[in-house]
N, C-alpha and C. Protein backbone atom coordinates (compact mmCIF):
# COMPACT_ATOMS: atom_id res chain seq x y z
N UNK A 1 -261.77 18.66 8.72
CA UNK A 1 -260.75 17.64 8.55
C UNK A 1 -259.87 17.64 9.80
N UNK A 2 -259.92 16.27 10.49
CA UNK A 2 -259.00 16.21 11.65
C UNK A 2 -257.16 16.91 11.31
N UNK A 3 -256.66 17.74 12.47
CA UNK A 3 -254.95 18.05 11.86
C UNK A 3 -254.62 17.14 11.69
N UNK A 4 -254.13 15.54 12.06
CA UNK A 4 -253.77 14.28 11.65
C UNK A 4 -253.66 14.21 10.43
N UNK A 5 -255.14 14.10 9.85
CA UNK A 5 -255.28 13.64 8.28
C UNK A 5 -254.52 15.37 7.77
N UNK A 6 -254.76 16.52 8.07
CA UNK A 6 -253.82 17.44 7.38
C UNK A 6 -252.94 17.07 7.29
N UNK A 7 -251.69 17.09 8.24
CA UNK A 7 -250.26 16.89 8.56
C UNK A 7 -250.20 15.71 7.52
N UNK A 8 -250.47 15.09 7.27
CA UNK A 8 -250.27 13.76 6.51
C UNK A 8 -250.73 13.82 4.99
N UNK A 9 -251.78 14.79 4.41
CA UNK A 9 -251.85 15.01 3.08
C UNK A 9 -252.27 16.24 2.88
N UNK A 10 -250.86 17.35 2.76
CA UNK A 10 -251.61 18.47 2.95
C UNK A 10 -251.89 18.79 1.67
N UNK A 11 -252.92 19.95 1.60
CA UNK A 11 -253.44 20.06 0.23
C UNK A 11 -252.44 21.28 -0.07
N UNK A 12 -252.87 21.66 -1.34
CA UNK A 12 -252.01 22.50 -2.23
C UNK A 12 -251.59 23.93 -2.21
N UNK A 13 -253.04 24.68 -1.05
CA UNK A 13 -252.15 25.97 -0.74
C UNK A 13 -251.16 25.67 0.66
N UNK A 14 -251.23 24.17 1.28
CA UNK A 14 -250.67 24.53 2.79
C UNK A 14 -249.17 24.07 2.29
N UNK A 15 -248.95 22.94 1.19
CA UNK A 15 -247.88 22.55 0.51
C UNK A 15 -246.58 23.73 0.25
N UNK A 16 -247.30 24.98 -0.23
CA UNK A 16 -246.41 26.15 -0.85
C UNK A 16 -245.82 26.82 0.76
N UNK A 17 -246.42 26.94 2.05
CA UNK A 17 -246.11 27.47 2.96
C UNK A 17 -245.26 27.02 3.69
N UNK A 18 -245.14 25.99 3.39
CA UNK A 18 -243.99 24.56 4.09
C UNK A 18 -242.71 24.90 3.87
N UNK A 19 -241.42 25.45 4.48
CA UNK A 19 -240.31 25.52 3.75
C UNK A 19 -239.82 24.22 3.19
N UNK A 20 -240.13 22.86 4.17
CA UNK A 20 -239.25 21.97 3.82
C UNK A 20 -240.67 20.57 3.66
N UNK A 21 -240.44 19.40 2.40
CA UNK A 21 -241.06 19.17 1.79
C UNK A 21 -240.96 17.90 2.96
N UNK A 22 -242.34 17.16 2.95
CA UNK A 22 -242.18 15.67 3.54
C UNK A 22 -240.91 14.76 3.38
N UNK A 23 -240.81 14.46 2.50
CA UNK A 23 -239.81 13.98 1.78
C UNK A 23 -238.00 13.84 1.75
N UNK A 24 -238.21 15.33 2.16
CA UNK A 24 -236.99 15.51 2.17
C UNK A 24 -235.81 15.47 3.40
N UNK A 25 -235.12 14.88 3.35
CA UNK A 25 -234.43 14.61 4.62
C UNK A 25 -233.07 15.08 4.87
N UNK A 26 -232.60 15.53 3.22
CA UNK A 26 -231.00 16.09 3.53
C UNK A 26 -231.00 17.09 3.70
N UNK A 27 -232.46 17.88 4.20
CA UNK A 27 -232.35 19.76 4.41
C UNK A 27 -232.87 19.52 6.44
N UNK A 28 -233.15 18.56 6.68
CA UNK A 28 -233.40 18.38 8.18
C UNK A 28 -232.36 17.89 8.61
N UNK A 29 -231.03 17.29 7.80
CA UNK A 29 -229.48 16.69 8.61
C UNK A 29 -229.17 17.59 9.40
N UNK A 30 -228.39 17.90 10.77
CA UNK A 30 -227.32 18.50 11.07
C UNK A 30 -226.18 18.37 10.02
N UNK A 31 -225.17 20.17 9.81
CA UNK A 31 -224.61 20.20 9.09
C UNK A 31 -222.95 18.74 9.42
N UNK A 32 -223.14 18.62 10.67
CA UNK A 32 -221.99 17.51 10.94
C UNK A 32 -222.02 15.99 10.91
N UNK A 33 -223.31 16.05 10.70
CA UNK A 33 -223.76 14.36 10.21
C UNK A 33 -223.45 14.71 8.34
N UNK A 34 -223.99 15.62 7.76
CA UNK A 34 -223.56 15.50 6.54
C UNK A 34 -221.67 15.47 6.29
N UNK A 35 -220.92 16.05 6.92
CA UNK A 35 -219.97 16.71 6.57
C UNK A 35 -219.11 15.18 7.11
N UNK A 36 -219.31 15.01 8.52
CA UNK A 36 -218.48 13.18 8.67
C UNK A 36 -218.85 12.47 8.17
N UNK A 37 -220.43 12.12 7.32
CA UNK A 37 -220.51 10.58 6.97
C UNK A 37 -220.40 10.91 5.13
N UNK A 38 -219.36 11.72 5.04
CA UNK A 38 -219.17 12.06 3.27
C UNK A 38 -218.07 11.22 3.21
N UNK A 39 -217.63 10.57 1.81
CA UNK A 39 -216.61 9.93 1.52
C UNK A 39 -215.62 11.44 1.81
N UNK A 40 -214.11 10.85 1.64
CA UNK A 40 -212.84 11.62 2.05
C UNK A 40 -212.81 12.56 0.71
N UNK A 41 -212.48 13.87 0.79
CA UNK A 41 -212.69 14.88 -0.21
C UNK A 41 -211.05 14.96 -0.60
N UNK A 42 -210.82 15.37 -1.39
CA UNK A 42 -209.82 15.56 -1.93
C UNK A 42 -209.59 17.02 -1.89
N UNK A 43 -207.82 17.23 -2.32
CA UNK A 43 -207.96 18.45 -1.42
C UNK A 43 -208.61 19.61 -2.69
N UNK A 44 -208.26 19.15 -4.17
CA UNK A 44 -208.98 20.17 -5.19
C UNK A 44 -210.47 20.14 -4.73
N UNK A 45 -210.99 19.30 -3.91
CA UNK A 45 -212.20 19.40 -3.55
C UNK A 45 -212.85 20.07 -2.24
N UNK A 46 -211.55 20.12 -1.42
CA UNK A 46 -211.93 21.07 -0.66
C UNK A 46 -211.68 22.18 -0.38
N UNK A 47 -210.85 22.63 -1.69
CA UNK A 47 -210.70 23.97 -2.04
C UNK A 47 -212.19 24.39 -2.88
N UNK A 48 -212.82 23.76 -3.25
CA UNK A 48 -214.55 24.02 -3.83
C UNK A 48 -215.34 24.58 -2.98
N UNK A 49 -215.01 23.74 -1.77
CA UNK A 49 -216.14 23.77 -0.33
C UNK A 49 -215.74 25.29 0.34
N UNK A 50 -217.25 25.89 0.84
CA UNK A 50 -216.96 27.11 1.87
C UNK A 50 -215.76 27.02 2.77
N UNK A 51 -215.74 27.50 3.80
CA UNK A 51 -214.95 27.84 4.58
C UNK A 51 -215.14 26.89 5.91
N UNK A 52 -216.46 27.13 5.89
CA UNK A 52 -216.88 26.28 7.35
C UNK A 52 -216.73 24.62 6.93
N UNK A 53 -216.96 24.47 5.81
CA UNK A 53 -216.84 22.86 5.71
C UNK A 53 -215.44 22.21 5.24
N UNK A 54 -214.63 23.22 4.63
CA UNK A 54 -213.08 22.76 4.97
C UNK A 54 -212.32 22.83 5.92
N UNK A 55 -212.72 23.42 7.24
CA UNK A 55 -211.96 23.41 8.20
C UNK A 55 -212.20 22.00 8.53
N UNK A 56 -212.54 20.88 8.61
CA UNK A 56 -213.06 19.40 9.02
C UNK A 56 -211.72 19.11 7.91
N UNK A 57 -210.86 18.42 8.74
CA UNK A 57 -209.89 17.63 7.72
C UNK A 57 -209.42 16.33 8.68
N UNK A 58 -209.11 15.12 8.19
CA UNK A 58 -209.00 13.85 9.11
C UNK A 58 -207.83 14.02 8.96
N UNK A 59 -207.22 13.21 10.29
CA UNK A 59 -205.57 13.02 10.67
C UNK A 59 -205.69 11.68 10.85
N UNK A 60 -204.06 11.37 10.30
CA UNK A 60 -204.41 9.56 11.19
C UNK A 60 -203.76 9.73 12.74
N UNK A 61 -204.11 8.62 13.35
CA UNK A 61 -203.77 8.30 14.67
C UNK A 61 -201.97 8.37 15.25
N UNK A 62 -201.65 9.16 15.60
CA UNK A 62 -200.29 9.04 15.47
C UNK A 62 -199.98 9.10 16.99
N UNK A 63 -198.78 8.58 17.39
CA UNK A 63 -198.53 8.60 18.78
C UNK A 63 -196.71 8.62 18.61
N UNK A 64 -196.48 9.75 19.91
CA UNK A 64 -195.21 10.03 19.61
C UNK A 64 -194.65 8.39 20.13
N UNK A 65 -192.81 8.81 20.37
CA UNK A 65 -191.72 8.42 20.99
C UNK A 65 -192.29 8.42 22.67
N UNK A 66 -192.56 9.64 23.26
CA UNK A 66 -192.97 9.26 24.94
C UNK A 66 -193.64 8.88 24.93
N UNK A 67 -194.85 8.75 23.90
CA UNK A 67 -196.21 8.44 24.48
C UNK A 67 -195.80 6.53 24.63
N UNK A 68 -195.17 6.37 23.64
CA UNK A 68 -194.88 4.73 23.85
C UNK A 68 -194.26 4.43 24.94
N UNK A 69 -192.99 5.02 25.30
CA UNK A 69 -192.72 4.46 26.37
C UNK A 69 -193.25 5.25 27.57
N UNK A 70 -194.27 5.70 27.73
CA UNK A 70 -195.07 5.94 29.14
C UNK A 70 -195.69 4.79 29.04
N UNK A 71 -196.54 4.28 27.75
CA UNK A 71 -197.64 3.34 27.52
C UNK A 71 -196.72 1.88 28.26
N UNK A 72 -194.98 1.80 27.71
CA UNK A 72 -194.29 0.41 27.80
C UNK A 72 -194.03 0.39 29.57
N UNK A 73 -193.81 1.57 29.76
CA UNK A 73 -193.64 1.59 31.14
C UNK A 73 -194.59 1.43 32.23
N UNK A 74 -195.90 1.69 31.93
CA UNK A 74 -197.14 1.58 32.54
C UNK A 74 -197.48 -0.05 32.37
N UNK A 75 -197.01 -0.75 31.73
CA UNK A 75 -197.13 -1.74 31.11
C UNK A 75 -196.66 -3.01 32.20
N UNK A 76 -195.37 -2.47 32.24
CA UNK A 76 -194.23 -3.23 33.21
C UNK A 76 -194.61 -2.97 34.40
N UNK A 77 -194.95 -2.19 35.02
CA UNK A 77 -195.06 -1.54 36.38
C UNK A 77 -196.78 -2.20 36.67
N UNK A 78 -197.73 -2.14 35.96
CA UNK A 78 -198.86 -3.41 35.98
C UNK A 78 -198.54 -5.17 36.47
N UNK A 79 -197.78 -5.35 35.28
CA UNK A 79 -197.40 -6.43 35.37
C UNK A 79 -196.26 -6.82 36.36
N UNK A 80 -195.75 -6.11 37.16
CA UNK A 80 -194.87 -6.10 38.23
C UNK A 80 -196.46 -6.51 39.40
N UNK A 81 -197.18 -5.35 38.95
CA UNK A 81 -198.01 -5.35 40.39
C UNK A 81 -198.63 -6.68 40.05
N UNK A 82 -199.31 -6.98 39.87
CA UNK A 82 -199.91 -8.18 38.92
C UNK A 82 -199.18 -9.83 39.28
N UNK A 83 -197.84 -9.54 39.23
CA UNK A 83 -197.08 -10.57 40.06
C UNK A 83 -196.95 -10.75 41.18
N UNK A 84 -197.38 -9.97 42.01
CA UNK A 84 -197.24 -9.88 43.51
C UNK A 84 -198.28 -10.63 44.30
N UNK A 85 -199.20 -11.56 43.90
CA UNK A 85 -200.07 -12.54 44.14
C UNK A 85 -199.38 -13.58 43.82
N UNK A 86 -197.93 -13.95 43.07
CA UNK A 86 -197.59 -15.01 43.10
C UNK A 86 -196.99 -15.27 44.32
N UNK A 87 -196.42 -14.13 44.94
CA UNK A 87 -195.73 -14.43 46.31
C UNK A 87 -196.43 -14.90 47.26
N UNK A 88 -198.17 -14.10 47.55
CA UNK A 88 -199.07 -14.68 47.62
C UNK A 88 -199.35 -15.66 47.78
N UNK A 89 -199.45 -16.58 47.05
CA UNK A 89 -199.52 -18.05 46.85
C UNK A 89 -198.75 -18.74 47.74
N UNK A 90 -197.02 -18.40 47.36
CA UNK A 90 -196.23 -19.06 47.77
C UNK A 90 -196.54 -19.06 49.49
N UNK A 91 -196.77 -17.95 50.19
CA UNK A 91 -196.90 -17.86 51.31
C UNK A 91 -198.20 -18.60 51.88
N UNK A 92 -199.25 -18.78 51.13
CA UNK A 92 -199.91 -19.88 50.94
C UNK A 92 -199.79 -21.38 51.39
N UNK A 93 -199.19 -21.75 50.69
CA UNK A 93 -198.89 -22.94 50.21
C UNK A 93 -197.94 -23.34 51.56
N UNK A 94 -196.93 -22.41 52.02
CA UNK A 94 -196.22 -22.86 53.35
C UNK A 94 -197.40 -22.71 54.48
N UNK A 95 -198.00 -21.79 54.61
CA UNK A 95 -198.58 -22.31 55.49
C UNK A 95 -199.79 -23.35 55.54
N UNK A 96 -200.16 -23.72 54.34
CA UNK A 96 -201.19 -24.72 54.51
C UNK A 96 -200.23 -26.21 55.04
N UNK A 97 -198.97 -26.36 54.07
CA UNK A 97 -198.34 -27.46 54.63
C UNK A 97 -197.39 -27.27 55.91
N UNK A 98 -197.43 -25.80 56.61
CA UNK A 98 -196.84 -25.87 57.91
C UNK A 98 -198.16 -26.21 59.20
N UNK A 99 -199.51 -26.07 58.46
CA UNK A 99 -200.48 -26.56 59.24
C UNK A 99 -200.73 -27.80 59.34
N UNK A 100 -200.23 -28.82 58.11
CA UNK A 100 -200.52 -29.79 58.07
C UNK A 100 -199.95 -30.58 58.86
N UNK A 101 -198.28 -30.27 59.28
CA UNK A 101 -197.57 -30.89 60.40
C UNK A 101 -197.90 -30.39 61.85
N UNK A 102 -198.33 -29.40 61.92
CA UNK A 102 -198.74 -28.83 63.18
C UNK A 102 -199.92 -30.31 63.39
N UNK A 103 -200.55 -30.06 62.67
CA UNK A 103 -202.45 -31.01 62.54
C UNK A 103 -201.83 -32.58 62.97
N UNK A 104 -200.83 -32.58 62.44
CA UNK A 104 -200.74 -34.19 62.08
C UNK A 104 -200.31 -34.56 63.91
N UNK A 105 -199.18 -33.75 63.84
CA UNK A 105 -198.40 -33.67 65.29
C UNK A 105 -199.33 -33.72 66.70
N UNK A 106 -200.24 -33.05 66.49
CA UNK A 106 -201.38 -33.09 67.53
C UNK A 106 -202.31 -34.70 67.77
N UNK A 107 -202.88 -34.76 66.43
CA UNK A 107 -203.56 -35.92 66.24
C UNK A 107 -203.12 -36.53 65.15
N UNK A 108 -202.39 -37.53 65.25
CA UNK A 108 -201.79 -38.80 64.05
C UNK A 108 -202.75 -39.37 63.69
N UNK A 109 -203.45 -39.69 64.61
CA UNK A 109 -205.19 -41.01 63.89
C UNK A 109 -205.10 -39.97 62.45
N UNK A 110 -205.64 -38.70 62.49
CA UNK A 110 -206.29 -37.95 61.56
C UNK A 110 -205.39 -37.63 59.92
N UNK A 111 -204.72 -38.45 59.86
CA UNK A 111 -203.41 -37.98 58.68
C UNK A 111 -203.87 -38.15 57.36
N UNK A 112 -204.75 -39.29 56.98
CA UNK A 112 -205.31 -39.24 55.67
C UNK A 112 -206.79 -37.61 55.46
N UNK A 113 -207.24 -37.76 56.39
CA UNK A 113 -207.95 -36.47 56.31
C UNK A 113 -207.69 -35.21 56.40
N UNK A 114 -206.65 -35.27 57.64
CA UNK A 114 -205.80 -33.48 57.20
C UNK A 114 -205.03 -33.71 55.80
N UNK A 115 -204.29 -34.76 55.03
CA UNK A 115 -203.68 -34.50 54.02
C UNK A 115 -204.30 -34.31 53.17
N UNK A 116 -205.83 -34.82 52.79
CA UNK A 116 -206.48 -34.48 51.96
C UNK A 116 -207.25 -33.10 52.13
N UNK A 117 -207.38 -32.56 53.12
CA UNK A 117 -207.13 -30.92 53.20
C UNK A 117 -206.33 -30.09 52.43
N UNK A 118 -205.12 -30.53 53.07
CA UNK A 118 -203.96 -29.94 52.59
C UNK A 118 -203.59 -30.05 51.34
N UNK A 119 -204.18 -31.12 50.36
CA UNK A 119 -203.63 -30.85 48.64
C UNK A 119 -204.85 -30.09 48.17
N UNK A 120 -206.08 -30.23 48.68
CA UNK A 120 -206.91 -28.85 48.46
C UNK A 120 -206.41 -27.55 48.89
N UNK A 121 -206.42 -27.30 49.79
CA UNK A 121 -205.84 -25.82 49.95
C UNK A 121 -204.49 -25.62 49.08
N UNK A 122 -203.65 -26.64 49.39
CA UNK A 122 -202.26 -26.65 48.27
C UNK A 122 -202.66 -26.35 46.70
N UNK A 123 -203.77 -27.02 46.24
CA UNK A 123 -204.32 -26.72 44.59
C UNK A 123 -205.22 -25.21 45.11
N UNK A 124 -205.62 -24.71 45.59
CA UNK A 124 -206.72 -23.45 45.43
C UNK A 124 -205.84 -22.74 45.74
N UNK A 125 -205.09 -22.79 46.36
CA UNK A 125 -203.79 -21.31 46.86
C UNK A 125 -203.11 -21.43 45.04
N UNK A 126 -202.38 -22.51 44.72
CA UNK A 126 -201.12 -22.97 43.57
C UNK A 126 -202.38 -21.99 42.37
N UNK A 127 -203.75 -22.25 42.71
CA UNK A 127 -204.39 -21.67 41.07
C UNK A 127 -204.17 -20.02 41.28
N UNK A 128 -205.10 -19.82 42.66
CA UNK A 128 -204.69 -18.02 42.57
C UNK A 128 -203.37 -17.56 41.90
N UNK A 129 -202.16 -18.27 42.64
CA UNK A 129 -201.06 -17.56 41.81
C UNK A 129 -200.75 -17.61 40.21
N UNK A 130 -201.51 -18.70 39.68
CA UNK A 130 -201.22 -18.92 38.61
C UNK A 130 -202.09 -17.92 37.47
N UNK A 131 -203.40 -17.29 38.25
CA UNK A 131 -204.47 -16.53 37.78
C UNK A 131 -203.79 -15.49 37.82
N UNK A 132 -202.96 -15.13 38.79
CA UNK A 132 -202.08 -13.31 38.70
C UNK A 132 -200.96 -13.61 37.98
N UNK A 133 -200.21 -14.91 37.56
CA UNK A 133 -199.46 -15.16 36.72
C UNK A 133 -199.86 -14.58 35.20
N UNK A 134 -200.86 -15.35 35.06
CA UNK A 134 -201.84 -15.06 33.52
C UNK A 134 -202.18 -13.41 33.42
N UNK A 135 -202.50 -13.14 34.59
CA UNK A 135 -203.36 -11.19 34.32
C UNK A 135 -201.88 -10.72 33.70
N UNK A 136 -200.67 -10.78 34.68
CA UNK A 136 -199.57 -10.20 34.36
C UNK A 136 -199.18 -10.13 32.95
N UNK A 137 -199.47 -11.86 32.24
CA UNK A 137 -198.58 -12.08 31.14
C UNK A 137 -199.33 -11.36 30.25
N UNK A 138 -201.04 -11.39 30.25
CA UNK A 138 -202.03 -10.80 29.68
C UNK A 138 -201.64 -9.07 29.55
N UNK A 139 -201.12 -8.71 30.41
CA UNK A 139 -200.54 -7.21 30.36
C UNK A 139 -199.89 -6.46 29.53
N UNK A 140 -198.73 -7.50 29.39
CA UNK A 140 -197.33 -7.49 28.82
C UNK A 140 -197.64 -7.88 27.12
N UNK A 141 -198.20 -8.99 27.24
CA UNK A 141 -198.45 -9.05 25.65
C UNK A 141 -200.06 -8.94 24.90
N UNK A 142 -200.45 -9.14 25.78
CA UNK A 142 -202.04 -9.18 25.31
C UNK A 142 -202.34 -7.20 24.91
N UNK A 143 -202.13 -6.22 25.40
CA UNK A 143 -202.96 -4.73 25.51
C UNK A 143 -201.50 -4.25 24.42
């Protein structure tokens, strides 16, 4: 008989030599997959349990007084940095329209085409700042 077909129907003296049965799957768990995925024990109930399986007791999530305001302060100091692309912008925005008089001043023929430059660069500079506007506000109230 191929081992295959053994392993798969063993007969009746190899059955008794087996400690642990096909079947059975709650003697192959790790003891910490049984012990976390149990409903919450009570404590007359975990005065029942050995030693090793009452030391496992759940806490809830608690967070002091500093931990908040490190968290509020880390918060502000983001969103400080976070604003500093609005200035960005602004510095932007002067120089696209301090180029535009430079441009114009040189060559006048060209004024409908440098101005239509210039409210493009004026809108793509005006969005960046408004994108580090949003991360900031996203900081502050969004996390």
């Amino acid at each position: 008989m191929p081992l295959c077909a053994k392993a798969a129907n063993p007969g009746p003296s190899e059955s008794r030599n087996k400690p642990l049965r096909g079947g059975s799957r709650v003697l192959a768990r790790p003891v910490s997959v049984s012990l976390f995925n149990r409903p919450e024990a009570t404590v007359e109930q975990q005065a029942l349990l050995p030693v090793s399986q009452s030391v496992v007791s759940t806490r809830s999530f608690q967070t002091s007084a500093v931990s908040r305001d490190i968290d509020t302060a880390a918060k502000f100091i983001g969103a400080g940095a976070a604003t500093v692309g609005v200035a960005g912008s602004g510095a932007g925005i002067g120089t696209v329209f301090g180029s535009l008089i430079i441009g114009y001043a040189r060559n006048p023929s060209l004024k409908q085409q440098l101005f239509s430059y210039a409210i493009l660069g004026f809108a793509l500079s005006e969005a960046m700042g408004l994108f580090c506007l949003m991360v900031a506000f996203l900081i502050l109230f969004a996390m």
